[in-house]
Protein backbone atom coordinates (compact mmCIF):
# COMPACT_ATOMS: atom_id res chain seq x y z
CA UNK A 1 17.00 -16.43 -3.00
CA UNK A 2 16.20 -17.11 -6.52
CA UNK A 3 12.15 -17.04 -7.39
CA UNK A 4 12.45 -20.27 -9.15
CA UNK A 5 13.92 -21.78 -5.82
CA UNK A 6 11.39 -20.33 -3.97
CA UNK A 7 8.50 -21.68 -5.88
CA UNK A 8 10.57 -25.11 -5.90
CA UNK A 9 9.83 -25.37 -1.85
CA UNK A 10 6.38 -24.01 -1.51
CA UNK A 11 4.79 -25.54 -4.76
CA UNK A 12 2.56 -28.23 -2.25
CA UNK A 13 0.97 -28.55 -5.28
CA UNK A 14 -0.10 -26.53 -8.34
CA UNK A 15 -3.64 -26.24 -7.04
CA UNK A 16 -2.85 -24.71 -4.04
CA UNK A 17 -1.03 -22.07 -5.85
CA UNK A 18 -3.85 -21.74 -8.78
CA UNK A 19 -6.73 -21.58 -6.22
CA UNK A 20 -4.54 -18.81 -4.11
CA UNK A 21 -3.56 -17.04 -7.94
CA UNK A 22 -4.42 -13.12 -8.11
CA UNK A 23 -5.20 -13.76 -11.07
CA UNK A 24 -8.81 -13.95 -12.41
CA UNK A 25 -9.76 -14.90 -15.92
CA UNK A 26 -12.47 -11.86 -17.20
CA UNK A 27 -14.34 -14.18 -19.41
CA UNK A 28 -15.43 -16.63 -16.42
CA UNK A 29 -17.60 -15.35 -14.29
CA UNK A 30 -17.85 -16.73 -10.78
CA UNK A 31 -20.44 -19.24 -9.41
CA UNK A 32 -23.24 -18.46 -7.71
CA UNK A 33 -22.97 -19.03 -3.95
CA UNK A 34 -26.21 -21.56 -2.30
CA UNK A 35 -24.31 -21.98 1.13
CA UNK A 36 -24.65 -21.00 4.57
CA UNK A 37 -24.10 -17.04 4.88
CA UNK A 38 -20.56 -16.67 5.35
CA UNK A 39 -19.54 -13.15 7.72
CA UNK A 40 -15.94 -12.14 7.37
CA UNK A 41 -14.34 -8.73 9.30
CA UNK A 42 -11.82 -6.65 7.07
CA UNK A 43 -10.04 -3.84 9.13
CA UNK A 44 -8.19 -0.64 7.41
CA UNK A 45 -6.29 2.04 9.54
CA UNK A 46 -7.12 5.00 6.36
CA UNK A 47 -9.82 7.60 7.56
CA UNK A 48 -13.42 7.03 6.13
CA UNK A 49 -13.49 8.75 2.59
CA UNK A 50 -9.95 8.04 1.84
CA UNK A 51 -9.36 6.40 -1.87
CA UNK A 52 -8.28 2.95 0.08
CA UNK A 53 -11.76 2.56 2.29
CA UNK A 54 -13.66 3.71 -0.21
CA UNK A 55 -12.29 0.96 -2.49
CA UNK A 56 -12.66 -1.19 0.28
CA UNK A 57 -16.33 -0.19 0.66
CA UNK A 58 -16.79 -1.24 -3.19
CA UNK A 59 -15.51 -4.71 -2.69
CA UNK A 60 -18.08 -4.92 0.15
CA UNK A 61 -21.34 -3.96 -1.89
CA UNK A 62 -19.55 -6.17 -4.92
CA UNK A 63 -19.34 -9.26 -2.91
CA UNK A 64 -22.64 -8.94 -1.14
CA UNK A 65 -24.37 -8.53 -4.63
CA UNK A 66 -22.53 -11.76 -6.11
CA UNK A 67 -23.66 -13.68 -3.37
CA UNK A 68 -26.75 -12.65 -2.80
CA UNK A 69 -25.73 -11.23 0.48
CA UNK A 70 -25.03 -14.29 1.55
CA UNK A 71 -21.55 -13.57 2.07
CA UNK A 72 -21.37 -10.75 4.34
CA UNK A 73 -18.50 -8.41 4.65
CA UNK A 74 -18.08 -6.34 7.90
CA UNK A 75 -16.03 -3.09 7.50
CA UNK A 76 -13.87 -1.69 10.23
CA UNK A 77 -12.04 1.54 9.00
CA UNK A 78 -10.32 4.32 10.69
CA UNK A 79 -7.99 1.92 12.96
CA UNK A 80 -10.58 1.34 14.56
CA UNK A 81 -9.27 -2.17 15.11
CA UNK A 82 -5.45 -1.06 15.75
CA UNK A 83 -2.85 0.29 13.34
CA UNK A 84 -1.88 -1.64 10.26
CA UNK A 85 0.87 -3.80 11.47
CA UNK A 86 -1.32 -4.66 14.71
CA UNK A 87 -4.53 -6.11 12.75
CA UNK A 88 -2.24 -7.96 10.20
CA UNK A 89 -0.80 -9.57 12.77
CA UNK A 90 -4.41 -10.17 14.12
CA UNK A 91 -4.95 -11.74 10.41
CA UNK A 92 -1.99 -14.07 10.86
CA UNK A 93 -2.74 -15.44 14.04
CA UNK A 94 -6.36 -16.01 12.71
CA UNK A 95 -8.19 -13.75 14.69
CA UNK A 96 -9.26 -11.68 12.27
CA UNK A 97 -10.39 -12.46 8.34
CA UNK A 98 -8.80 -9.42 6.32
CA UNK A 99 -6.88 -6.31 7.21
CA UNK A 100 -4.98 -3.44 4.72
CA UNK A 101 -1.33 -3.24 5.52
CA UNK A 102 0.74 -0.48 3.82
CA UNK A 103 3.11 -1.27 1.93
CA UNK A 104 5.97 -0.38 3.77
CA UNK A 105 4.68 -1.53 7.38
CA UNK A 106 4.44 -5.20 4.72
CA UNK A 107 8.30 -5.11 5.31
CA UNK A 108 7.70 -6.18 9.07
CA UNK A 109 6.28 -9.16 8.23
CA UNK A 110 8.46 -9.85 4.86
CA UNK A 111 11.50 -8.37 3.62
CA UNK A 112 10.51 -8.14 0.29
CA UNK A 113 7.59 -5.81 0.20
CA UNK A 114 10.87 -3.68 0.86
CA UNK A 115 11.36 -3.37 -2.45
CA UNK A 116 8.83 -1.04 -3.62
CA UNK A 117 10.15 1.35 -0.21
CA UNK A 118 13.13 2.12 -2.31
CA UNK A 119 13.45 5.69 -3.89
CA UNK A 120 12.14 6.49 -7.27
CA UNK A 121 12.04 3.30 -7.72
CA UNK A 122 8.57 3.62 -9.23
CA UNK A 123 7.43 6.81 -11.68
CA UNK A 124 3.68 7.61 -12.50
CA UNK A 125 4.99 7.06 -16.44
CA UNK A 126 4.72 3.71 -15.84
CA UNK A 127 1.90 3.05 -13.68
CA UNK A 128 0.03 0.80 -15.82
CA UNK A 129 2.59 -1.53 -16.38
CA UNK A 130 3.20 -2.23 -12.33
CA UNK A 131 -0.62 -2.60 -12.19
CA UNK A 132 -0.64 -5.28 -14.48
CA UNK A 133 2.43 -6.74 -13.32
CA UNK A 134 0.93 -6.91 -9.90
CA UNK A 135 -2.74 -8.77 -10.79
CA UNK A 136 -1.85 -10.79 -14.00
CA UNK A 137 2.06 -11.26 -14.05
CA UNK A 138 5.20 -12.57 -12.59
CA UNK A 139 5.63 -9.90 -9.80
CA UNK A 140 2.35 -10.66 -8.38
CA UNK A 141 3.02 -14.49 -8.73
CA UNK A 142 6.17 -14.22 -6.95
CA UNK A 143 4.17 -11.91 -4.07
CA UNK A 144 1.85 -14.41 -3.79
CA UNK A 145 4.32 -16.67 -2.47
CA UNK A 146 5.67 -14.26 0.14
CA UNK A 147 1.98 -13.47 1.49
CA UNK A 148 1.57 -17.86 1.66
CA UNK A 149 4.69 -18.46 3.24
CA UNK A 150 3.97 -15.95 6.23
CA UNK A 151 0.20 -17.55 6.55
CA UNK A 152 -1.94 -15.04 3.95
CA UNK A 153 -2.88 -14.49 0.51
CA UNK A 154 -3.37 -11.42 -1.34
CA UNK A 155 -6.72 -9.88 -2.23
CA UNK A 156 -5.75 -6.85 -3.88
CA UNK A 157 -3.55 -4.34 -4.53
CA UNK A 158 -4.56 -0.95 -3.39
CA UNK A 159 -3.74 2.33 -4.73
CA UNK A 160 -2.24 4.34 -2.21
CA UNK A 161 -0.18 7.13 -4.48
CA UNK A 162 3.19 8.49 -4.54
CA UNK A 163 4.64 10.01 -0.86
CA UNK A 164 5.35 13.69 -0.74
CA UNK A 165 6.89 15.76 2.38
CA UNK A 166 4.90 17.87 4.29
CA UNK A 167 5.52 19.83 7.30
CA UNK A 168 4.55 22.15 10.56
CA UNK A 169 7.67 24.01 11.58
CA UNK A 170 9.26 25.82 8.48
CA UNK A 171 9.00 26.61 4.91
CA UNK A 172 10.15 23.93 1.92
CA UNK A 173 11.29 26.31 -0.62
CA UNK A 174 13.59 23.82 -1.76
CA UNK A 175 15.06 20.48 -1.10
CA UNK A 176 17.77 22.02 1.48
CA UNK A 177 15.17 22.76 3.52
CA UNK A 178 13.97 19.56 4.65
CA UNK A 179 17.18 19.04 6.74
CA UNK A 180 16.67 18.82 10.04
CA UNK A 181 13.25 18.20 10.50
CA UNK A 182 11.87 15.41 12.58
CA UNK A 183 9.73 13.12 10.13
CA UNK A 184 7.23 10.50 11.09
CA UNK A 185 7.60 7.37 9.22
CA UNK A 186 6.71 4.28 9.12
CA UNK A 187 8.72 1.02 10.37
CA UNK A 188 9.92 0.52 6.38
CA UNK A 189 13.92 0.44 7.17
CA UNK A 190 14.35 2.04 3.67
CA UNK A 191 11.89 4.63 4.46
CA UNK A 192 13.97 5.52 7.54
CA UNK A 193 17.23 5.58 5.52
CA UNK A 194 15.29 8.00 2.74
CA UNK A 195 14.58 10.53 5.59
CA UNK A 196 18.32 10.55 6.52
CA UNK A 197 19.80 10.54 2.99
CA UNK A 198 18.09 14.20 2.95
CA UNK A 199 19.02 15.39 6.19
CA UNK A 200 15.66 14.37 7.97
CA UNK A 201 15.51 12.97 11.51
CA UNK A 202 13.40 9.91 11.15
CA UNK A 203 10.81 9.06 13.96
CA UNK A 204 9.24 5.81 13.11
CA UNK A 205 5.42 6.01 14.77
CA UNK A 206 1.95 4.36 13.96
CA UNK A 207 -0.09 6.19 11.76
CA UNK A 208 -3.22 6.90 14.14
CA UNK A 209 -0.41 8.36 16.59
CA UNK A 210 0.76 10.55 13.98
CA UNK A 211 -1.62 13.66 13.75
CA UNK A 212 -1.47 14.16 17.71
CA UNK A 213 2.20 14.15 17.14
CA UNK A 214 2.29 16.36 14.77
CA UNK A 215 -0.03 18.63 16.67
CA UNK A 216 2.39 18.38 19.98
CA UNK A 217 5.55 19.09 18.02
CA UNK A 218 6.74 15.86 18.76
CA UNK A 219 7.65 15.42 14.79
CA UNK A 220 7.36 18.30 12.85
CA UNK A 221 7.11 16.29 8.98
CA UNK A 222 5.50 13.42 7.89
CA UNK A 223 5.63 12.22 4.16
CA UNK A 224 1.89 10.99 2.72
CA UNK A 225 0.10 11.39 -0.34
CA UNK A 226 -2.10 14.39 -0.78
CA UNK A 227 -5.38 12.30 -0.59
CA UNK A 228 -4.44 10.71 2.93
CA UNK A 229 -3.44 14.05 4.70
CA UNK A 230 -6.90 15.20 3.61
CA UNK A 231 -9.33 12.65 4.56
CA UNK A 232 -7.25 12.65 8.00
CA UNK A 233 -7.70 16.05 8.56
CA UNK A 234 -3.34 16.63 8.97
CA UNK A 235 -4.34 19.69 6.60
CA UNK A 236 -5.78 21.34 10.32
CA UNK A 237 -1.74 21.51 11.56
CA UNK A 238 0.37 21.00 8.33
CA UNK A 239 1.41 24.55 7.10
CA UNK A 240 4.30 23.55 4.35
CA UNK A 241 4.65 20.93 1.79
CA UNK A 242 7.05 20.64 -1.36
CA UNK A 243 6.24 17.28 -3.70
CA UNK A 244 8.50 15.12 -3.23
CA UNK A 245 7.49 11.63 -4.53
CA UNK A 246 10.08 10.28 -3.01
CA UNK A 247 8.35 6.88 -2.61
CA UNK A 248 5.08 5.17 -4.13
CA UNK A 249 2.75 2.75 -1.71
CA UNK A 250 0.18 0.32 -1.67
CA UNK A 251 -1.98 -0.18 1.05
CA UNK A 252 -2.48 -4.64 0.33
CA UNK A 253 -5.34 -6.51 1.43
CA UNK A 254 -4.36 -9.41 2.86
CA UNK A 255 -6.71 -12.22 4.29
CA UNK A 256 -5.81 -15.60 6.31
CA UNK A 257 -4.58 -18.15 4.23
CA UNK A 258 -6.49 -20.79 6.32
CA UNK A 259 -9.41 -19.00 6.29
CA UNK A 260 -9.28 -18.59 3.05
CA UNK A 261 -8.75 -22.28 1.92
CA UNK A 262 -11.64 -23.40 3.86
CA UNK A 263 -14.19 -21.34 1.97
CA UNK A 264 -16.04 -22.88 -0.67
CA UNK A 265 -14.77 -22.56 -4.40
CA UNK A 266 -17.89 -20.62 -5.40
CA UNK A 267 -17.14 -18.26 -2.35
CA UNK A 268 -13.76 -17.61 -3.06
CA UNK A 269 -14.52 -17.36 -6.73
CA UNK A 270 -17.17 -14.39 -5.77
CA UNK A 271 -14.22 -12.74 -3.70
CA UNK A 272 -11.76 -13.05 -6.33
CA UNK A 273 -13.99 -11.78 -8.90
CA UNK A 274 -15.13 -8.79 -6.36
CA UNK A 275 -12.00 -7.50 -5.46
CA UNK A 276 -10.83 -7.08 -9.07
CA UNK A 277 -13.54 -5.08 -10.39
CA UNK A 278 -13.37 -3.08 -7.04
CA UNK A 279 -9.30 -2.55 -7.14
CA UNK A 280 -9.80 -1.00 -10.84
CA UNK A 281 -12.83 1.27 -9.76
CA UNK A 282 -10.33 2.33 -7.12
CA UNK A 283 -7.61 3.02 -9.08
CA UNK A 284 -9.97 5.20 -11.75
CA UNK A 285 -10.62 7.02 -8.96
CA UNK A 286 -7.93 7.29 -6.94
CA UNK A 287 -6.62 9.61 -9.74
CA UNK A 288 -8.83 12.55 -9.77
CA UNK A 289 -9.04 12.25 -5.89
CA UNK A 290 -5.45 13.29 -5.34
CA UNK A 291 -5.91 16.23 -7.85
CA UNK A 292 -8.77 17.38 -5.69
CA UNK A 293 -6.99 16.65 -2.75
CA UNK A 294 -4.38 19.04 -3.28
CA UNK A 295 -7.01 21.84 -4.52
CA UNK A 296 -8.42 21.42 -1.25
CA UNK A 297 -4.78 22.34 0.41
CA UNK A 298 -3.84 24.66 -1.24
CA UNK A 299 -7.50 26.15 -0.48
CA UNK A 300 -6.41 25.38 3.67
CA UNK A 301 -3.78 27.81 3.44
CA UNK A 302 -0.86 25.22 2.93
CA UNK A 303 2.04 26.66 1.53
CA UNK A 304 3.56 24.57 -1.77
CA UNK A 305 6.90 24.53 -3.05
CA UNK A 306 6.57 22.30 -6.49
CA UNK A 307 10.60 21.32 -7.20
CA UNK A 308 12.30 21.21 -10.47
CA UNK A 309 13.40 18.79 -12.87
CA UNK A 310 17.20 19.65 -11.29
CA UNK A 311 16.24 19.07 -8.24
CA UNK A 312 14.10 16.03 -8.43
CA UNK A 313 17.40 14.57 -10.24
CA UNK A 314 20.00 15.75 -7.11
CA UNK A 315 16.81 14.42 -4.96
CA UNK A 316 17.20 10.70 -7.11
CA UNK A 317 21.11 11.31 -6.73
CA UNK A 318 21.12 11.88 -2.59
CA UNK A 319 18.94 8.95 -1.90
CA UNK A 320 20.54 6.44 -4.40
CA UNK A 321 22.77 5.66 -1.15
CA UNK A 322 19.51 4.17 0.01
CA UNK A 323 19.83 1.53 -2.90
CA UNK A 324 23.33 0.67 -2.02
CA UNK A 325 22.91 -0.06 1.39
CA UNK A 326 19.82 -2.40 0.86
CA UNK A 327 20.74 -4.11 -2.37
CA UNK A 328 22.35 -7.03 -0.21
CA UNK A 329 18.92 -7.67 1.36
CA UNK A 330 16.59 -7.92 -1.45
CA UNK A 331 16.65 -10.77 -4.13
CA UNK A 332 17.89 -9.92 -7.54
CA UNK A 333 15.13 -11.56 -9.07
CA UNK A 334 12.29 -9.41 -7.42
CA UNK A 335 14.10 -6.16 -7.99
CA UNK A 336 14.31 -7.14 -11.55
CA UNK A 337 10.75 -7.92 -11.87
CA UNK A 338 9.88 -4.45 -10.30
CA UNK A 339 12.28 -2.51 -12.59
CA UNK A 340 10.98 -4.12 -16.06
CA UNK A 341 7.65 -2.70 -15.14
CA UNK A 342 8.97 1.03 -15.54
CA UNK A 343 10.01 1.21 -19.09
CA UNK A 344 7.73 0.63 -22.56
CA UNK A 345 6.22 -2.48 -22.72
């Protein structure tokens, strides 16, 4: 479906778009907040520490300080509330305010987030421009949509990083050897069909399942940025791991839609304004964090296998199959919007 048609049947009006927008102007700042103290619950499944909960943390201190802690944040990280998929779906129903959904585990809930599963789609080269696609632009405008249509709006857009392959049971000294190993993954469809376009034998499992898996033997590989396998303590069982970055993902915040309509303008104004200056603290830091992150395995004893520039082009080549067996299922449109982000602006 064309964007322009989609807008056409959920534009209820242009304020309800506007006041739902990602977009906040830098030059007003938001309202103070005289209500009654609002308390909201966000859940995350990343570990405590992680680039994602610590950004999350941020937005926290950022809105309690706007509102003179009158608006009051609760925290829940670690999956301590259930994986990603299960609190979203708590967020839907309206049993819970916010929750941070992967970007691939998005695809259960809308086909489109599918889009940024597929392959090299993505390249850190052009990071800057997907960012501002994604807050200011017509790729987070058409997003926006998606996340009304199944009962949410965006709050950010976090910085998760690019996916490498990691694994327990054998060496990667090259891309050959990932064959045959049993990966974890998550329910992405596209991130299923990656694994097998390398010769992978894709288990699809919750992430808070996946270390005890891994420790059991009952997958052997997992793909995850450097940062994540840290903070979640993987590096205790992981052995090999060859970078891949096969994939790049987001973890979104997402919060009610309903919920989120009946706040007062000055409150949503303070969250709006919040989560932007949090999402680019995260972002700034998100960087360095990885590079530490893999300092910190290689100091664990974990074996890397860094691939060439031949390789990483027969990698693109093997998993362009992905791209032809999906390119029925997402809209033109979108994919077009995604791809205009990765060349100079």
């Amino acid at each position: 479906m064309r964007y322009q048609s989609i807008l056409a049947s959920c534009c209820l009006s242009f304020m309800a778009i506007f006041t739902s927008s990602l977009t906040i102007p830098e030059a007003i700042a938001a309202e103070a907040y005289t209500g009654k103290t609002i308390r909201l619950k966000l859940a995350s499944p990343s570990p405590n520490g992680s680039n994602m909960v610590r950004g999350y943390e941020k937005f926290v201190e950022l809105v309690s300080e706007k509102s003179d802690g009158k608006i009051k944040i609760k925290l829940y990280p670690n999956a301590v509330l259930g994986s990603d998929r299960t609190t979203l779906e708590g967020v839907q129903l309206g049993s819970l305010d916010m929750a941070s959904c992967s970007s691939p585990n998005m695809a259960s809930f809308a086909r489109e987030y599918m889009v940024f599963d597929l392959p090299y789609i993505t390249s850190p080269e052009y990071q800057e421009n997907l960012y501002a696609a994604l807050d200011d632009g017509e790729l987070g405008k058409y997003f926006e949509i998606v996340a009304n249509r199944i009962g949410m709006t965006t709050i950010m857009y976090s910085e998760y990083g690019y996916r490498n392959y990691v694994s327990t049971k054998k060496p990667l000294n090259s891309i050959e050897d990932l064959k045959g190993l049993k990966v974890r993954t998550t329910d992405s469809p596209i991130e299923v069909a990656v694994a097998r376009s390398v010769g992978m034998i894709p288990s699809p499992l919750a992430w808070g399942e996946t270390y005890t898996a891994l420790q059991q033997g009952t997958v052997d590989a997992e793909g995850n940025n450097w940062e994540h396998l840290v903070t979640a303590k993987h590096t205790e069982v992981l052995k090999y791991a060859i970078d891949s970055q096969h994939n790049y993902s987001m973890h979104i915040l997402m919060m009610n839609n309903d919920a989120y309509e009946a706040l007062p303008v000055a409150a949503k104004s303070i969250i709006r304004e919040a989560a932007r200056e949090a999402l680019d603290w995260q972002r700034e830091i998100s960087i360095e964090i990885d590079a530490n992150s893999k300092k910190e395995m290689l100091k664990s004893g974990i074996q890397f296998y860094d691939i060439s520039d031949e390789e990483r082009k027969q990698l693109v080549a093997q998993t362009k199959t992905v791209w032809d067996a999906f390119k029925n299922e997402i809209d033109p449109e979108l994919l077009q919007l995604l791809l205009d982000t990765q060349k100079q602006q």
